[in-house]
Protein backbone atom coordinates (compact mmCIF):
# COMPACT_ATOMS: atom_id res chain seq x y z
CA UNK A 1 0.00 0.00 0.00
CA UNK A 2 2.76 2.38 0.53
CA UNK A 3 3.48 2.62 -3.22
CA UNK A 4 -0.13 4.17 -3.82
CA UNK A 5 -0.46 7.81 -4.17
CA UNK A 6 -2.51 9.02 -1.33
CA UNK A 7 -3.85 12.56 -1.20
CA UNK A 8 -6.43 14.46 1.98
CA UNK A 9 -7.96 17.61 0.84
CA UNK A 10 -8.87 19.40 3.65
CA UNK A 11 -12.61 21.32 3.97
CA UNK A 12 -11.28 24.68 5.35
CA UNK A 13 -7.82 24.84 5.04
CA UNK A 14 -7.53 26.75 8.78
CA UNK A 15 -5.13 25.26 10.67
CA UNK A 16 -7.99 25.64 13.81
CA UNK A 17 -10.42 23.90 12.67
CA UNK A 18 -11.68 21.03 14.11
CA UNK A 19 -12.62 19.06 11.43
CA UNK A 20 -9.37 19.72 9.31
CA UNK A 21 -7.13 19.12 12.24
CA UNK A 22 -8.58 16.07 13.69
CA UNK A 23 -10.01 14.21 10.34
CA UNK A 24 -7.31 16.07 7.77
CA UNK A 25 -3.90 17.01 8.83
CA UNK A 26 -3.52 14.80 12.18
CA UNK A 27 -4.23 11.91 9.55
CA UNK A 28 -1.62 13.05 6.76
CA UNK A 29 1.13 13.61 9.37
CA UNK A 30 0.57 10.06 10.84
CA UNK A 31 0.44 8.12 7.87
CA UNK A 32 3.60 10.28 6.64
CA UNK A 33 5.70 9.47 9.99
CA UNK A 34 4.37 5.61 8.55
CA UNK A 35 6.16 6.11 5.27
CA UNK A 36 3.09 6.58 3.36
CA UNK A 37 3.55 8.38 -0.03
CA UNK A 38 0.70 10.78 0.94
CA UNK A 39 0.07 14.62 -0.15
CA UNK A 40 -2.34 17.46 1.30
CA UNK A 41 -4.17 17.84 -2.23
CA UNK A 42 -2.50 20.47 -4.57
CA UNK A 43 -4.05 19.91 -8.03
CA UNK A 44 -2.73 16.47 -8.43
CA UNK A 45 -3.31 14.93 -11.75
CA UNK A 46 -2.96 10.97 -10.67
CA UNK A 47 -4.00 9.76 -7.47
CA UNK A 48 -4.81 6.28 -5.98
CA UNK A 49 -6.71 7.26 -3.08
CA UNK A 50 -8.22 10.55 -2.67
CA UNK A 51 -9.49 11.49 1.21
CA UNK A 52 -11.96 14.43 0.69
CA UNK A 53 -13.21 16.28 3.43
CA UNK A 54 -14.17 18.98 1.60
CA UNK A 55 -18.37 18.77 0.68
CA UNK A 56 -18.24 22.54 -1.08
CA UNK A 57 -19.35 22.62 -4.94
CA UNK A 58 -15.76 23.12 -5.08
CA UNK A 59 -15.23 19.45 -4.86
CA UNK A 60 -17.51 18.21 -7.33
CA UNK A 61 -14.94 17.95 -10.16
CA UNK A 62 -12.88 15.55 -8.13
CA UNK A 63 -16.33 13.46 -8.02
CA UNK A 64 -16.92 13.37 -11.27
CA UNK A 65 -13.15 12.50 -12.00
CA UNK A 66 -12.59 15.67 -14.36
CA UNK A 67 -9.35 16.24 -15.43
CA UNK A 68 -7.71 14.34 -12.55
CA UNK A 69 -7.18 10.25 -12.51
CA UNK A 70 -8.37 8.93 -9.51
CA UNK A 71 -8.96 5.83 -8.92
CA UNK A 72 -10.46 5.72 -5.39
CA UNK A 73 -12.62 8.18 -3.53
CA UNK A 74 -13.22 8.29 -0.23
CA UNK A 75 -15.75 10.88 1.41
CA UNK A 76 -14.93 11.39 4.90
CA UNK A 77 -18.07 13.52 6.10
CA UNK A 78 -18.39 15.24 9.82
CA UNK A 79 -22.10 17.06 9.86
CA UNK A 80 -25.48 16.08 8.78
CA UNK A 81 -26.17 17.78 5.66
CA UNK A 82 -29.11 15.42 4.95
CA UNK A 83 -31.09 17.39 7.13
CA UNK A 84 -29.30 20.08 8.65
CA UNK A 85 -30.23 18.84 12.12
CA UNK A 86 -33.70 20.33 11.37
CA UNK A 87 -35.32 19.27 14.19
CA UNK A 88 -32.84 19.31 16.92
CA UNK A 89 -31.96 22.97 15.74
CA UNK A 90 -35.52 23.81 16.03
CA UNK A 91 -35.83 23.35 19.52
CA UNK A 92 -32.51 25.14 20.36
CA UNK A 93 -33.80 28.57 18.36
CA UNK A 94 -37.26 28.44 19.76
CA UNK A 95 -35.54 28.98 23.35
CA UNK A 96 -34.19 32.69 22.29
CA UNK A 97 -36.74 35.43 21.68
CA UNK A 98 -37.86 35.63 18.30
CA UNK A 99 -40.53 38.26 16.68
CA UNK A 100 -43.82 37.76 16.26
CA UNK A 101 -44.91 36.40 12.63
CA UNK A 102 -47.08 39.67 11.94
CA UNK A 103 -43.99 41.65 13.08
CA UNK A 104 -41.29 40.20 10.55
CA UNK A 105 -43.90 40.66 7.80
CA UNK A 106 -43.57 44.25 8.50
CA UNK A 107 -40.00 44.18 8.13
CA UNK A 108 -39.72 42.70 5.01
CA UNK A 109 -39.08 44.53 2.14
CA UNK A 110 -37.42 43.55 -1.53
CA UNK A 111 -33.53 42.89 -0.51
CA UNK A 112 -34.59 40.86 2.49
CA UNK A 113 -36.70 38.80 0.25
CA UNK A 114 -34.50 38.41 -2.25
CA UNK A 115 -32.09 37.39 0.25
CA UNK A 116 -34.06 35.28 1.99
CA UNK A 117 -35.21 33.26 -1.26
CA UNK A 118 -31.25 33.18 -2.20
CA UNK A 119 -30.10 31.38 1.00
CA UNK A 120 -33.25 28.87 0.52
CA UNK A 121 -31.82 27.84 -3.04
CA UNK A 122 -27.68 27.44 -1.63
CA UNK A 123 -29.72 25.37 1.18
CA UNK A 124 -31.51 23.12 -1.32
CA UNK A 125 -28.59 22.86 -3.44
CA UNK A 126 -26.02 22.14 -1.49
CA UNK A 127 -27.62 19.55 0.21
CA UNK A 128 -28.40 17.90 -3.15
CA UNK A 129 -24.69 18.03 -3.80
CA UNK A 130 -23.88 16.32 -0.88
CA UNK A 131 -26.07 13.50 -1.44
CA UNK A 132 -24.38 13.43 -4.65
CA UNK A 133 -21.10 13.47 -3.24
CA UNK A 134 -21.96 10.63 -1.25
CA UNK A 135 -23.54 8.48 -3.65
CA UNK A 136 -20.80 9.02 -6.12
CA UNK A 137 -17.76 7.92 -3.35
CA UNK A 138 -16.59 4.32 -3.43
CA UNK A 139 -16.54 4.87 -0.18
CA UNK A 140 -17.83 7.04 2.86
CA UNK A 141 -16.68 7.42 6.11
CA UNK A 142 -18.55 9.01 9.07
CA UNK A 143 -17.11 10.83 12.19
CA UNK A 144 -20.66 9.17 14.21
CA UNK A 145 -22.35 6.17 14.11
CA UNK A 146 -25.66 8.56 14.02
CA UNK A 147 -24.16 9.93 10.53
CA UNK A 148 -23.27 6.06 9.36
CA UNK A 149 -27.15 5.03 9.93
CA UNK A 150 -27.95 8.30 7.70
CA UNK A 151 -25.55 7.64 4.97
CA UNK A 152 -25.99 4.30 4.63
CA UNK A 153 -29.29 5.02 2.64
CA UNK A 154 -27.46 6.80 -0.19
CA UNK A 155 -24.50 4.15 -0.13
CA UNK A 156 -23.99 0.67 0.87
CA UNK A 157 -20.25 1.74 1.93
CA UNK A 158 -20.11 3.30 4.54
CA UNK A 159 -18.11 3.12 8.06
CA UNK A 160 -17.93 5.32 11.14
CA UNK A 161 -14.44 5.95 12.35
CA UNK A 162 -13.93 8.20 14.92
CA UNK A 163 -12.16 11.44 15.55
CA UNK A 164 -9.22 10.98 17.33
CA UNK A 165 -7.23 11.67 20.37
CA UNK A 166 -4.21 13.49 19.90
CA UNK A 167 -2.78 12.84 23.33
CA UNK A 168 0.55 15.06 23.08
CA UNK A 169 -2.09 17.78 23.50
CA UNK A 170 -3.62 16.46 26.79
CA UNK A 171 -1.29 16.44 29.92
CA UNK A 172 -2.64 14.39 32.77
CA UNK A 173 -4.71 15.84 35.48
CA UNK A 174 -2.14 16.07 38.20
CA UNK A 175 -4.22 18.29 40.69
CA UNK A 176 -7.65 19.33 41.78
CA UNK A 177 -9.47 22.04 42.92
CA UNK A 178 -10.05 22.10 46.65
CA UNK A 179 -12.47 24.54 47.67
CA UNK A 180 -13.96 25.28 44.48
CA UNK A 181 -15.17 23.42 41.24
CA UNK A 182 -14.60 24.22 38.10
CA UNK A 183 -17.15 22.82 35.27
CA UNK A 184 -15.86 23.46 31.50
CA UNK A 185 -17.81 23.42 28.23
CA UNK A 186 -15.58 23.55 24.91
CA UNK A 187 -16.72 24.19 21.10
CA UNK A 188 -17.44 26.49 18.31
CA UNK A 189 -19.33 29.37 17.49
CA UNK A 190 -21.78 27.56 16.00
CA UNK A 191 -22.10 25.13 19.18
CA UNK A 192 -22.73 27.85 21.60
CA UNK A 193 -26.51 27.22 21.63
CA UNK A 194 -26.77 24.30 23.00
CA UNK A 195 -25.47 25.79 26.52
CA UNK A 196 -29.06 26.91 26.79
CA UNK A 197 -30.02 23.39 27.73
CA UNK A 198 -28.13 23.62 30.81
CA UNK A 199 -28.64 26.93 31.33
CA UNK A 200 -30.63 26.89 34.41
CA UNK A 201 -29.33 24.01 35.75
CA UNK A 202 -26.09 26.08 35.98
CA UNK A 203 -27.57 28.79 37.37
CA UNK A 204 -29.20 27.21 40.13
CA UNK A 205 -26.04 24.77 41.53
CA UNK A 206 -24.41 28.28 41.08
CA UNK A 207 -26.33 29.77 43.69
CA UNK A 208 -26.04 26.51 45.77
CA UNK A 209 -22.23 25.35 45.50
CA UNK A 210 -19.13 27.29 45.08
CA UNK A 211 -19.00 26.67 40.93
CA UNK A 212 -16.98 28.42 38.58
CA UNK A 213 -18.31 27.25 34.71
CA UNK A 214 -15.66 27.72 32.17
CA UNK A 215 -16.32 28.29 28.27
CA UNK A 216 -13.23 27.42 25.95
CA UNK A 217 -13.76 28.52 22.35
CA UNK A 218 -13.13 31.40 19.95
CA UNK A 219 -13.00 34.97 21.05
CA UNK A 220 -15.48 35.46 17.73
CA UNK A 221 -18.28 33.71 20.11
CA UNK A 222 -18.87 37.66 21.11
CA UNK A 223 -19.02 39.18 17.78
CA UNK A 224 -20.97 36.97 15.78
CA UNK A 225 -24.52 37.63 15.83
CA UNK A 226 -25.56 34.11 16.44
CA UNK A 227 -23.94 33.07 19.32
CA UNK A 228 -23.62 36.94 20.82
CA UNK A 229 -27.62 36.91 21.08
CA UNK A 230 -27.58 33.32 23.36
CA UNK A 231 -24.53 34.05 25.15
CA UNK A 232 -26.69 37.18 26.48
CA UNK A 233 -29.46 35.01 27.38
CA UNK A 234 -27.47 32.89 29.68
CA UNK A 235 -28.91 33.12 33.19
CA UNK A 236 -25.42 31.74 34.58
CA UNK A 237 -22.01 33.81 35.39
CA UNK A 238 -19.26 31.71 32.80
CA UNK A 239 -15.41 32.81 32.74
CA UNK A 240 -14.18 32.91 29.18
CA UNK A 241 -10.81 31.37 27.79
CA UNK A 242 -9.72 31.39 24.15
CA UNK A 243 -9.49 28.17 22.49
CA UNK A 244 -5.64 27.68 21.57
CA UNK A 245 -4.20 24.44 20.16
CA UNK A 246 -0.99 24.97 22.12
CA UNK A 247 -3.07 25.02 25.80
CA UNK A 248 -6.35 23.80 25.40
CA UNK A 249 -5.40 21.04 26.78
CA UNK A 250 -3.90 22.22 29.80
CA UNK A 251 -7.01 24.66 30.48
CA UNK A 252 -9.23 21.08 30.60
CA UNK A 253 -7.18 19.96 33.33
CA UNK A 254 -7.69 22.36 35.62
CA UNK A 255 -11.27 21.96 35.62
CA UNK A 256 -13.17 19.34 37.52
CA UNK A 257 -16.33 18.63 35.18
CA UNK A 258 -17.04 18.32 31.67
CA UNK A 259 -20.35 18.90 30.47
CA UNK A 260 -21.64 18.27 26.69
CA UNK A 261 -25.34 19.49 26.20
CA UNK A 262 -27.02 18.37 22.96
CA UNK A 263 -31.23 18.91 21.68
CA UNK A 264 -32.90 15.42 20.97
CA UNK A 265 -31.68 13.48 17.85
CA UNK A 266 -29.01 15.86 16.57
CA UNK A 267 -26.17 14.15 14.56
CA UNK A 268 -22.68 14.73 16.18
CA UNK A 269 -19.75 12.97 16.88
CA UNK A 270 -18.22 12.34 20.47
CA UNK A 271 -15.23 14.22 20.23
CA UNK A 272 -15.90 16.55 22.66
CA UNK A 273 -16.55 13.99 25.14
CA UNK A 274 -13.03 12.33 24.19
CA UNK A 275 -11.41 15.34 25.00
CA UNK A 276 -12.72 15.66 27.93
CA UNK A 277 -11.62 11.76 28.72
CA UNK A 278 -8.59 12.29 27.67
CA UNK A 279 -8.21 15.18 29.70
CA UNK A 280 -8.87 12.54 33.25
CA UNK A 281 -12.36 14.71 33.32
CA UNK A 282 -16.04 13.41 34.40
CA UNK A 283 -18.48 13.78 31.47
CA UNK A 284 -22.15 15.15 31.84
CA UNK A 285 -23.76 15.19 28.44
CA UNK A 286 -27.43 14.85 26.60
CA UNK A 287 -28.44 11.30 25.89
CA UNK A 288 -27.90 11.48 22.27
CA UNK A 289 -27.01 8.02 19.85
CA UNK A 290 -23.69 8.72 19.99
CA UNK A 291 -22.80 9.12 23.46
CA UNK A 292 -25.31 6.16 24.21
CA UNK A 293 -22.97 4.04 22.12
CA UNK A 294 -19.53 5.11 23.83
CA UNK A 295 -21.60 4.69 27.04
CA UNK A 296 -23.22 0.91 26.36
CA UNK A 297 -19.62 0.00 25.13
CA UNK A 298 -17.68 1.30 28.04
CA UNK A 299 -20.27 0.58 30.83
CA UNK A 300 -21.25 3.95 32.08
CA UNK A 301 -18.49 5.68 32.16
CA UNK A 302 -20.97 8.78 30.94
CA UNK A 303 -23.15 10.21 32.97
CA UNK A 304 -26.15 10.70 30.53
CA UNK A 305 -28.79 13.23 31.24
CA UNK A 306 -32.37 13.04 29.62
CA UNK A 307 -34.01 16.21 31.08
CA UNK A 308 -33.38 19.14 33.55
CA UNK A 309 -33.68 17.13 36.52
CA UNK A 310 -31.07 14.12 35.68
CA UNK A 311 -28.54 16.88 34.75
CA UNK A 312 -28.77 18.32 38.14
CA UNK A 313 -28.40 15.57 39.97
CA UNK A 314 -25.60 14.19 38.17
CA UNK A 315 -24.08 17.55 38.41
CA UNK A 316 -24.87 17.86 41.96
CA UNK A 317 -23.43 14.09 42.41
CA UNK A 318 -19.74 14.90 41.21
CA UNK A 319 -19.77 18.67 42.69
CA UNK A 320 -19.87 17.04 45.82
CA UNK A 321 -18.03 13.55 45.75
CA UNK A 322 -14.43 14.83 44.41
CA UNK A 323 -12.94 10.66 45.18
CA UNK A 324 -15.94 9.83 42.56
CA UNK A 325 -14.79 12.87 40.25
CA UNK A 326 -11.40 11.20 40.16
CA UNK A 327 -12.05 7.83 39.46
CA UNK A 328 -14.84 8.41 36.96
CA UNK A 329 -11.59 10.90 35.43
CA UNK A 330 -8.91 8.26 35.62
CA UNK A 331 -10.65 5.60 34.29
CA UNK A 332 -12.23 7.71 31.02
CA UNK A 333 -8.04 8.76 30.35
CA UNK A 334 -7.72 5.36 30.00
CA UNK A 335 -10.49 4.95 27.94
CA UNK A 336 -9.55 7.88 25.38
CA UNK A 337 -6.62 5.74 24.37
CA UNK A 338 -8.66 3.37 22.62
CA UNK A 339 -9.48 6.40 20.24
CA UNK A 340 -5.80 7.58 20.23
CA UNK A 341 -4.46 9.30 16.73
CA UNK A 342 -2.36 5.74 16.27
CA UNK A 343 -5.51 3.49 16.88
CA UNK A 344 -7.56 5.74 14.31
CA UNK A 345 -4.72 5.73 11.38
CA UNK A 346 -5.10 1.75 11.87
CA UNK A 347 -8.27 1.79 11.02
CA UNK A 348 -7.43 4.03 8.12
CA UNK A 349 -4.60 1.45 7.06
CA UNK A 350 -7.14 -0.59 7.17
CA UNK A 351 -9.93 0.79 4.64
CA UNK A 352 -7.33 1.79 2.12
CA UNK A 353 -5.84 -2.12 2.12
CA UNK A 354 -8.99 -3.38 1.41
CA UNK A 355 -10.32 -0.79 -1.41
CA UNK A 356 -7.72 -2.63 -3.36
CA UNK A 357 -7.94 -5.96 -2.61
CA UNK A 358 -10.43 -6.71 -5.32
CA UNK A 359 -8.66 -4.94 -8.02
């Protein structure tokens, strides 16, 4: 296999994002340190394997093999563009205050229309060309087992591998907070939202226990309007630190609690639980497919909250057994490594043996 030309294109080509880091150029620089002959793509006219991440109409040539020989493509896909998490995105917007219907009639007028009717067709197209991208891959690879059951209707090849655990990035926990506890969320802009399922929860152990809740992300969480108009609905007091791939890491350690919110049926991977694993932290989070899976395989080493009540008391249940937030910790670090960036190229190796054992 090392004689075949591999080449990842990345989706964003930032060197902070998630998705390209984790799925894109973790994966090139491990199978490279393997002696892989394997490229980030740069126009490359013949290519044996060809990871795509990228799902922009930008891509589509590379699907329909124009002007570049390719004989395999894989479509490694991170977010349900199916459906756009519809429903699960529903119930996170109807918490915020929005105007009446009568009222954004009255605002309406010819650009917002035209506007409005513009970013309906990019919706409707480019989740036709998605579908398209994934029916047209000889293979398809899925960052959740929710996304594999979704895909798997549009093509019969399809497997869920993981994101992985870079674990130069996560020091272990080797102290705890004392007097105080420290609960940390991490994510993206466009994750902010779902804070406002805990919202209240927080609030109320705040005024309880001695709680300090921590929010690692980007510093554009306060300009953009999207997130700006939930983070000032957020009934609890949060300390802000700026997501940097350098310290992240560090910063999870010296919380006590990691807590994952998610609405009802929304697609997403578990990477954010990993890293809290990873970082020797007890996980709080929705019960969602994904972390039901991690949690049936590892035997409840999640504590899985259905509604406001279950995430207080498991909340409640760690704030104030620190021997139980340390075990629960340890054991998840030790868990993480199962999902380590080595274990995940394996199963790499693995798909890109057998797409040419056949031939």
């Amino acid at each position: 296999m090392k004689d075949k030309k591999i080449v990842i294109k990345l989706k964003h080509l930032y060197e902070n994002d998630p998705v390209d880091r984790l799925r894109g150029r973790d994966i090139y620089l491990e199978l490279k340190k393997r002696g892989y002959n394997v490229e980030l793509y740069n126009l490359q006219k013949k290519i044996d394997i060809l990871l795509n991440l990228d799902d922009k109409s930008t891509a589509l040539p590379l699907f329909l093999r124009q002007e570049v020989q390719i004989k395999k493509v894989i479509f490694d896909i991170q977010d349900d563009h199916f459906t756009y998490n519809q429903h699960a995105m529903k119930i996170i917007n109807n918490k915020i205050y929005k105007p009446s219907l009568l009222n954004r009639i009255k605002k309406l007028n010819k650009e917002k229309i035209k506007n409005k009717l513009l970013s309906r067709f990019v919706h409707k197209f480019n989740t036709y060309l998605f579908k398209e991208y994934v029916r047209k891959a000889d293979f398809v690879i899925t960052s959740s087992y929710s996304l594999e059951r979704i895909a798997k209707n549009y093509n019969k090849n399809v497997r869920c591998i993981p994101d992985s655990v870079d674990f130069s990035l996560y020091p272990k926990k080797s102290f705890y907070n004392n007097n105080e506890v420290n609960v940390v969320w991490m994510g993206t802009i466009g994750n902010i939202p779902y804070l406002i399922i805990v919202d209240k929860v927080l609030y109320e152990l705040q005024k309880k226990y001695n709680i300090k809740v921590k929010i690692i992300s980007s510093k554009e969480i306060f300009n953009n309007p999207y997130s700006k108009q939930f983070l000032e609905k957020f009934s609890f007091n949060f300390e802000f630190i700026e997501w940097k791939k350098d310290t992240f890491g560090y910063e999870l350690t010296k919380a006590d609690i990691g807590i994952a919110p998610l609405p009802d049926k929304i697609v997403k991977s578990s990477n954010k639980v990993l890293s809290y694993m990873a970082s020797g932290l007890p996980v709080v989070c929705s019960s969602v497919y994904d972390y039901k899976i991690l949690n049936k395989k590892y035997k409840d080493i999640l504590f899985i909250a259905t509604n406001q009540e279950e995430w207080k008391k498991s909340l409640e249940k760690l704030i104030l057994n620190k021997k139980l937030r340390a075990e629960k910790g340890e054991k998840g670090r030790q868990i993480a490594q199962d999902f380590s960036l080595e274990n995940i190229v394996n199963e790499y190796e693995k798909l890109f043996r057998n797409l040419f054992t056949y031939e």
